[in-house]
PDB file of N, CA and C in Angstrom:
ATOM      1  N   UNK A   1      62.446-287.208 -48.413  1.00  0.00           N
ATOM      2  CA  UNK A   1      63.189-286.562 -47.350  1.00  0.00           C
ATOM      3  C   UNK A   1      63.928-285.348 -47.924  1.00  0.00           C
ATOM      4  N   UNK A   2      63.663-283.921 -47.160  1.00  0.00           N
ATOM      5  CA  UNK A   2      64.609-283.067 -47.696  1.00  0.00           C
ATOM      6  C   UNK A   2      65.665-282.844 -47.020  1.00  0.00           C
ATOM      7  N   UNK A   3      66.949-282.901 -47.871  1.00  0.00           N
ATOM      8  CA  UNK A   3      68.409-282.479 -47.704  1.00  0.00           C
ATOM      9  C   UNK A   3      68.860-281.000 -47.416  1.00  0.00           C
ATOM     10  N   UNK A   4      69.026-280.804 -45.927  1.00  0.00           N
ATOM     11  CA  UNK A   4      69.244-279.183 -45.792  1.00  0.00           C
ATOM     12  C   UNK A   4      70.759-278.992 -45.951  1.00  0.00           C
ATOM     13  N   UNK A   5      71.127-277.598 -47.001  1.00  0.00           N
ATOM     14  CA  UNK A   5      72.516-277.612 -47.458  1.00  0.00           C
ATOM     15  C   UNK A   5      73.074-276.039 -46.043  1.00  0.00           C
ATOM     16  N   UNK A   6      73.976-276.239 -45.951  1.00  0.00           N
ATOM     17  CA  UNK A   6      74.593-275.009 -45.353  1.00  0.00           C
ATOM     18  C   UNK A   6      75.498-274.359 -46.302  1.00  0.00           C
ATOM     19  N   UNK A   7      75.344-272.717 -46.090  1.00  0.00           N
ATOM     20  CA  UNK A   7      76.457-272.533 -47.100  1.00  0.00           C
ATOM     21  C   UNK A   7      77.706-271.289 -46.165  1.00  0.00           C
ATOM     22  N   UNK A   8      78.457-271.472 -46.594  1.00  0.00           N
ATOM     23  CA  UNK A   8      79.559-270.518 -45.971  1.00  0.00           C
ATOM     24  C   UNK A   8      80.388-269.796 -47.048  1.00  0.00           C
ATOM     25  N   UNK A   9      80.685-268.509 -47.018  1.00  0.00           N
ATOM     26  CA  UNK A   9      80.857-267.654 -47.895  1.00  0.00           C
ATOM     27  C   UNK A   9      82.192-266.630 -47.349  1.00  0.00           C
ATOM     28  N   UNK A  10      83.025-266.563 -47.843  1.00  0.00           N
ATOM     29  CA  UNK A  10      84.534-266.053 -47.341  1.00  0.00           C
ATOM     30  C   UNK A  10      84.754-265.085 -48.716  1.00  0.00           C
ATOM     31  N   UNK A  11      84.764-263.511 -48.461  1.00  0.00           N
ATOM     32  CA  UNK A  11      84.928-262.635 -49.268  1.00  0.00           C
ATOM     33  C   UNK A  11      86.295-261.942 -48.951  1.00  0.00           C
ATOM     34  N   UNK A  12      87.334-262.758 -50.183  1.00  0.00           N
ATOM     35  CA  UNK A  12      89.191-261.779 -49.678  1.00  0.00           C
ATOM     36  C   UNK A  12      89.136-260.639 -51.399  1.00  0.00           C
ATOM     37  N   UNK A  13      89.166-259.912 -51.224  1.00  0.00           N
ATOM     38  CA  UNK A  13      89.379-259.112 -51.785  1.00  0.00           C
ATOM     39  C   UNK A  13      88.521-259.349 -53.002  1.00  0.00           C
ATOM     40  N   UNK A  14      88.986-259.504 -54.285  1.00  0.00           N
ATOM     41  CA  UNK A  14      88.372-260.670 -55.641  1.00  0.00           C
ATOM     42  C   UNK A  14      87.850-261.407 -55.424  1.00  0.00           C
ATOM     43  N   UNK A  15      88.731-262.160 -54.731  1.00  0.00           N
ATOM     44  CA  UNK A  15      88.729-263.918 -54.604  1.00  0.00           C
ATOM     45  C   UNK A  15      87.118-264.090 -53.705  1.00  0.00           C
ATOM     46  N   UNK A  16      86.606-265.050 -53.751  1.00  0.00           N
ATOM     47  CA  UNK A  16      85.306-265.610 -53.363  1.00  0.00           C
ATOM     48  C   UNK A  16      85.633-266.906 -52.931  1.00  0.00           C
ATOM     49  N   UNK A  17      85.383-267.364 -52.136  1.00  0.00           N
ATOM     50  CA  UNK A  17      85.248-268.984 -51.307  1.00  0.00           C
ATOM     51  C   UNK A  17      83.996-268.937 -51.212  1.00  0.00           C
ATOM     52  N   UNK A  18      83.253-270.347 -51.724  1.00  0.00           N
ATOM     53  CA  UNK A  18      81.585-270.842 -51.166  1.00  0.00           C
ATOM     54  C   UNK A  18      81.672-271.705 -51.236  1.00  0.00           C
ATOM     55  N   UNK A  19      81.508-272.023 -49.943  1.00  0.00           N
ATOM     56  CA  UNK A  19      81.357-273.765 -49.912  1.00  0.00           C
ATOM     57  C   UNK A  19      79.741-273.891 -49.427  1.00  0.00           C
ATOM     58  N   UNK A  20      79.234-275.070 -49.760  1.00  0.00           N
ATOM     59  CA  UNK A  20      78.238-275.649 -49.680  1.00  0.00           C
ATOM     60  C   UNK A  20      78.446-277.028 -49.238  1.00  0.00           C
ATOM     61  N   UNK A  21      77.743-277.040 -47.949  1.00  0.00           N
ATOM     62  CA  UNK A  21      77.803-278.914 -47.601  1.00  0.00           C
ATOM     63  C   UNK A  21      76.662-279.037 -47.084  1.00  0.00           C
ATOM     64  N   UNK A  22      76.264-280.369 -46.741  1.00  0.00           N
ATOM     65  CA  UNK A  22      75.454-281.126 -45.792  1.00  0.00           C
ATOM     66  C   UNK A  22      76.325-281.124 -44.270  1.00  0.00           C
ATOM     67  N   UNK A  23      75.104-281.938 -43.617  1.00  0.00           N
ATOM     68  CA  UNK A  23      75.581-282.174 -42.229  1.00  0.00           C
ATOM     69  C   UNK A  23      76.649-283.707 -42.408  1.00  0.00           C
ATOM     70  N   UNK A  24      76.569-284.389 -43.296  1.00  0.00           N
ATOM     71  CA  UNK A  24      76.887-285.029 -43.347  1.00  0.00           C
ATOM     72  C   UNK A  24      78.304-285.337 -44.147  1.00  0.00           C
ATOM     73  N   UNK A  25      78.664-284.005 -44.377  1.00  0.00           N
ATOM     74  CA  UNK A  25      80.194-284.115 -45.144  1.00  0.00           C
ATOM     75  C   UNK A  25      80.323-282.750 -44.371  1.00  0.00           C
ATOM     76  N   UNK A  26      80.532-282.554 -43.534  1.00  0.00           N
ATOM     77  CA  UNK A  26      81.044-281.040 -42.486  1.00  0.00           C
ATOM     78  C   UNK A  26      82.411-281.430 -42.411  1.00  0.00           C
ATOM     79  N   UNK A  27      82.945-282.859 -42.324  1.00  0.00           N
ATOM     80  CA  UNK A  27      84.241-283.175 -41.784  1.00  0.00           C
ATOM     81  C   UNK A  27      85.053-282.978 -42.769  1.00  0.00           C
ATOM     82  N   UNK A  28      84.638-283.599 -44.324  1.00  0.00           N
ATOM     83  CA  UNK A  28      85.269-283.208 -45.652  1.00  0.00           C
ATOM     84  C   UNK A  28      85.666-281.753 -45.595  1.00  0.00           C
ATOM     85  N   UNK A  29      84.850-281.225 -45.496  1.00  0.00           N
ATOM     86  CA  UNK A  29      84.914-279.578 -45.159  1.00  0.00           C
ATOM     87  C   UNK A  29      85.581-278.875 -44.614  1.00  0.00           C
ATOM     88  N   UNK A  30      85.829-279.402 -43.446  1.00  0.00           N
ATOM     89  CA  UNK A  30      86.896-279.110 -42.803  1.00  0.00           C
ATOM     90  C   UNK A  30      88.152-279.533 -43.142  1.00  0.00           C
ATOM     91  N   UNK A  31      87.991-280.228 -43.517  1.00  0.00           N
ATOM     92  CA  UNK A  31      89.713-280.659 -44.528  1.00  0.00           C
ATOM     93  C   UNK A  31      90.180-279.931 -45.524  1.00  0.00           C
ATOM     94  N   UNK A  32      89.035-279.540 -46.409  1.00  0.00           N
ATOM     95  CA  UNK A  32      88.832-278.927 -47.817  1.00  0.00           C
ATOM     96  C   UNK A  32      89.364-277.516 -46.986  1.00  0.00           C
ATOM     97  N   UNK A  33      89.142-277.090 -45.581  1.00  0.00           N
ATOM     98  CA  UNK A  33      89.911-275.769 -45.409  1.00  0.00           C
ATOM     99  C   UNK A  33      91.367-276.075 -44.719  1.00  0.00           C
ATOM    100  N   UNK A  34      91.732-276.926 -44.247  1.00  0.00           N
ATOM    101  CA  UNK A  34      93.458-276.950 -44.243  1.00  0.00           C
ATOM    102  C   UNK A  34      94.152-277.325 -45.334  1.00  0.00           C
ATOM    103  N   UNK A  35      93.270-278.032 -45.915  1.00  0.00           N
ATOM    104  CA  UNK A  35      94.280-278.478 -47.435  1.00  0.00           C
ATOM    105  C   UNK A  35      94.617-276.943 -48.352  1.00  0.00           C
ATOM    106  N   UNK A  36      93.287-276.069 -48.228  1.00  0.00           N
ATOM    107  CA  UNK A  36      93.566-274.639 -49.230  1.00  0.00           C
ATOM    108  C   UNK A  36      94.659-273.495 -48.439  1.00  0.00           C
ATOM    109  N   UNK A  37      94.283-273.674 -46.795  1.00  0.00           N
ATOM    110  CA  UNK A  37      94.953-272.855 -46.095  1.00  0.00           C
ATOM    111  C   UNK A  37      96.699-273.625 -46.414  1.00  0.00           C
ATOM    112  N   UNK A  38      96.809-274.438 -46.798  1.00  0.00           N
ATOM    113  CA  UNK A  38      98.297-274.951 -46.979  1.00  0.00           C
ATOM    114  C   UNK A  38      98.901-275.342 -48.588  1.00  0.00           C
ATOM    115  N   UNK A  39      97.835-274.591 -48.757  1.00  0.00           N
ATOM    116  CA  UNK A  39      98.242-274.153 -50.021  1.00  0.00           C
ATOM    117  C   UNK A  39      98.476-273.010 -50.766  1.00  0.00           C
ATOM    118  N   UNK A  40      99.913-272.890 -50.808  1.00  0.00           N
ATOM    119  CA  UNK A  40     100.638-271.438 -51.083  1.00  0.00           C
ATOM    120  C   UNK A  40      99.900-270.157 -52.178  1.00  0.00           C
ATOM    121  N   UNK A  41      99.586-271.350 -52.975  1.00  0.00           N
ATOM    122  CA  UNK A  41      98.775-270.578 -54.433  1.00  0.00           C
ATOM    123  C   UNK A  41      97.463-269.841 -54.032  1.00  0.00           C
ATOM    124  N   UNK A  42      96.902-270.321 -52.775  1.00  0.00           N
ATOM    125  CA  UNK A  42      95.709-269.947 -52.542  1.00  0.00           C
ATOM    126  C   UNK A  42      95.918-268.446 -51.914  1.00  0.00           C
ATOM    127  N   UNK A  43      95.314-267.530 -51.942  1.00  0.00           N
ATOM    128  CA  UNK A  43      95.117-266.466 -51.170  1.00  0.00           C
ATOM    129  C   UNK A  43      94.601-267.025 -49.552  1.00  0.00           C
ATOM    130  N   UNK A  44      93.604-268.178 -49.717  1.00  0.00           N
ATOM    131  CA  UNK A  44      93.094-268.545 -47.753  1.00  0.00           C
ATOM    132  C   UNK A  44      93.948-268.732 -46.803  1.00  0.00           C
ATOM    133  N   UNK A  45      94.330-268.175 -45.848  1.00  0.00           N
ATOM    134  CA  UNK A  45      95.275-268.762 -44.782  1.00  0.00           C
ATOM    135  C   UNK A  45      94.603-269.308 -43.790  1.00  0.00           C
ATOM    136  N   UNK A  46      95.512-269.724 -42.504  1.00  0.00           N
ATOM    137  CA  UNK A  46      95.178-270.353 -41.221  1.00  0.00           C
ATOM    138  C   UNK A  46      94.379-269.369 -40.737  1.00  0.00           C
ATOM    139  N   UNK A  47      93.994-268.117 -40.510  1.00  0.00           N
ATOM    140  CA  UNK A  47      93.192-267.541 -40.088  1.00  0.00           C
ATOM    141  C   UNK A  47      91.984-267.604 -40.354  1.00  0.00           C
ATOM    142  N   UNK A  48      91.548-267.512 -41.631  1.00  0.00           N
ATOM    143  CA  UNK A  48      89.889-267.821 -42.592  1.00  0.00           C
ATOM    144  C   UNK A  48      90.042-268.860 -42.029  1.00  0.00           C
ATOM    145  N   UNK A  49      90.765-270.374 -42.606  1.00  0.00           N
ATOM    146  CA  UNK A  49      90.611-271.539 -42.220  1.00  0.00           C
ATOM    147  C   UNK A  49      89.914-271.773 -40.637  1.00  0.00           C
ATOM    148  N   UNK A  50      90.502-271.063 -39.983  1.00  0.00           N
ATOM    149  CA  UNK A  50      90.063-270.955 -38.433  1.00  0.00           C
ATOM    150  C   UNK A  50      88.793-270.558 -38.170  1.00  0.00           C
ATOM    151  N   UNK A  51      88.696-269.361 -38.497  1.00  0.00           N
ATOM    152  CA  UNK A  51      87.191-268.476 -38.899  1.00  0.00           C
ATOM    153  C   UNK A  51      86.401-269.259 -39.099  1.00  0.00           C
ATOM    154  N   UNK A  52      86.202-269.764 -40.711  1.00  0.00           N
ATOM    155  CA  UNK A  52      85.253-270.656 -41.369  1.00  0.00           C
ATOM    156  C   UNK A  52      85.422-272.152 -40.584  1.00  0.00           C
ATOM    157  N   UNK A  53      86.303-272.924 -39.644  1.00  0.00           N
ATOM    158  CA  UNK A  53      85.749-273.765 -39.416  1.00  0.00           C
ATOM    159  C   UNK A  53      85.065-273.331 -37.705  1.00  0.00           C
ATOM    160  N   UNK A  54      85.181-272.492 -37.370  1.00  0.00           N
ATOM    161  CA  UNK A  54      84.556-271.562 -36.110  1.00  0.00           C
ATOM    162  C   UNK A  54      83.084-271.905 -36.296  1.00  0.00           C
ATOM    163  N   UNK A  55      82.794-271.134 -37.696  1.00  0.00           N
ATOM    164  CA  UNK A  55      81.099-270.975 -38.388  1.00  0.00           C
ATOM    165  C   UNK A  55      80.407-272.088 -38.853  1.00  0.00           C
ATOM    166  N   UNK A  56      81.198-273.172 -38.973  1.00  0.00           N
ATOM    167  CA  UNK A  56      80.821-274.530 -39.454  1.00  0.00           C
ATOM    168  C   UNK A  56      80.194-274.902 -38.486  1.00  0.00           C
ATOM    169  N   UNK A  57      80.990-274.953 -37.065  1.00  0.00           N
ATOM    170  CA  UNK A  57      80.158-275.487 -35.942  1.00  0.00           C
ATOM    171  C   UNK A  57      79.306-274.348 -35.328  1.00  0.00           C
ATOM    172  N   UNK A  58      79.546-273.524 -35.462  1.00  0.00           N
ATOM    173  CA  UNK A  58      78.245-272.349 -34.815  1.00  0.00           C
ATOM    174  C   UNK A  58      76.840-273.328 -36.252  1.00  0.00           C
ATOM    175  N   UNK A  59      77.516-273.521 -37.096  1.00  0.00           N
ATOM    176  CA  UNK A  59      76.254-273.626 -38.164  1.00  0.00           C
ATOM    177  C   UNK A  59      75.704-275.222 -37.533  1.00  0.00           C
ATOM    178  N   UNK A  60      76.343-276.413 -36.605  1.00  0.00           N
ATOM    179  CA  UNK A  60      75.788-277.285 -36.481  1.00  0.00           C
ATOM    180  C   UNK A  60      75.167-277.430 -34.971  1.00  0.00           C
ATOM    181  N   UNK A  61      75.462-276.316 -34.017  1.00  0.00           N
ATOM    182  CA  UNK A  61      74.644-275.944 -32.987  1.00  0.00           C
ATOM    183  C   UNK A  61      73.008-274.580 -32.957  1.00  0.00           C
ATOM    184  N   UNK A  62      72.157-275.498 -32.484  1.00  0.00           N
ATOM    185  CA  UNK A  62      71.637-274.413 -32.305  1.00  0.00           C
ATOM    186  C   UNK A  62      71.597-273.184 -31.733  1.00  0.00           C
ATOM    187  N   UNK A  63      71.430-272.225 -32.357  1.00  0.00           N
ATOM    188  CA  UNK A  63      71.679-271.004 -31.657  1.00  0.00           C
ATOM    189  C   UNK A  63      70.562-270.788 -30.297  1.00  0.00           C
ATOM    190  N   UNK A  64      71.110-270.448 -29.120  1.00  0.00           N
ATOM    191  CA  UNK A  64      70.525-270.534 -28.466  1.00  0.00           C
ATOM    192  C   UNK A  64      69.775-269.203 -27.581  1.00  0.00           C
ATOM    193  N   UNK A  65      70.339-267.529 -28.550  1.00  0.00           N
ATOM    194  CA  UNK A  65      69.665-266.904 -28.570  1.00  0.00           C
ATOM    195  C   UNK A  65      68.263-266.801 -29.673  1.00  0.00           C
ATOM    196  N   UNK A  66      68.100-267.605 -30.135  1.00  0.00           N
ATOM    197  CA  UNK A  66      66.782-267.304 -31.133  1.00  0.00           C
ATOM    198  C   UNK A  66      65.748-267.652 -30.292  1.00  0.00           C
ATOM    199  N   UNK A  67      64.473-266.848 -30.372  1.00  0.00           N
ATOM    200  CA  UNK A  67      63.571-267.400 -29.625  1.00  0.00           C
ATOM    201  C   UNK A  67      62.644-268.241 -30.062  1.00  0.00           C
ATOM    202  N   UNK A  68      62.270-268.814 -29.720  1.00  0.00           N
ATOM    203  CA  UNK A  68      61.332-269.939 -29.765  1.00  0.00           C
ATOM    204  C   UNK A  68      59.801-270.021 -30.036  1.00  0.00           C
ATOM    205  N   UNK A  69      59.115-269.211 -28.690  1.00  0.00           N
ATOM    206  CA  UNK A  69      58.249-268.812 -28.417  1.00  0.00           C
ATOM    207  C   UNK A  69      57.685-267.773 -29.160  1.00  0.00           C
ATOM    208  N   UNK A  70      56.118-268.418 -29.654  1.00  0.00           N
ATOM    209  CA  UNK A  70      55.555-267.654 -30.338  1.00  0.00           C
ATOM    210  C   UNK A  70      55.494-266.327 -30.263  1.00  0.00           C
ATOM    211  N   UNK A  71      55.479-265.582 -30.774  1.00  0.00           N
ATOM    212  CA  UNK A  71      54.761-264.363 -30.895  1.00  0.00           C
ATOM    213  C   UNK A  71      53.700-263.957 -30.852  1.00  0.00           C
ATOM    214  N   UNK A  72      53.364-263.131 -29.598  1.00  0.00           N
ATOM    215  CA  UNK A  72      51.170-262.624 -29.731  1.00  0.00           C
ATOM    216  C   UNK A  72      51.466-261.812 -30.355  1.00  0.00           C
ATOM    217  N   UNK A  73      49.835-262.475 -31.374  1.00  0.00           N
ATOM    218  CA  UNK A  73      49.513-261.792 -32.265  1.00  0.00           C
ATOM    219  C   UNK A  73      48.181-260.596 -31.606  1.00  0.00           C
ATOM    220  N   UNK A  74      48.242-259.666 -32.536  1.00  0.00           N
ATOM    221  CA  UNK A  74      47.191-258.486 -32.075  1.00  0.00           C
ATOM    222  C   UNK A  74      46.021-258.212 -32.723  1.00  0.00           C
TER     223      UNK A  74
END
């Protein structure tokens, strides 16, 4: 069985955030961003935190502009 990873990527200035999860630790994930957003030392605030958990769930719905339907070929 293959394990599909998602990754989410938050660029503040220097600093780099990448997280990488499964579907199956999304919730960890979401913790892992209020615990950093409440943490003073961190550059992430409640805003990224907000953002990135915004994209978490855009990342566990399908998008429902992509199309589907094949493409004719010529």
């Amino acid at each position: 069985m293959r394990r599909e990873l998602n990754v989410l990527a938050l660029i503040k200035g220097n600093e780099r955030y990448v997280f990488v999860y499964d579907e199956q630790s999304r919730e960890l994930l979401l913790e892992a961003f209020r615990a950093q957003a409440a943490d003073p030392e961190l550059s992430l605030n409640w805003f990224d935190a907000a953002v990135l958990t915004q994209k978490a769930h855009e990342q566990a719905t399908p998008d429902a502009t992509v199309c589907t339907a094949k493409t004719p070929r010529f």
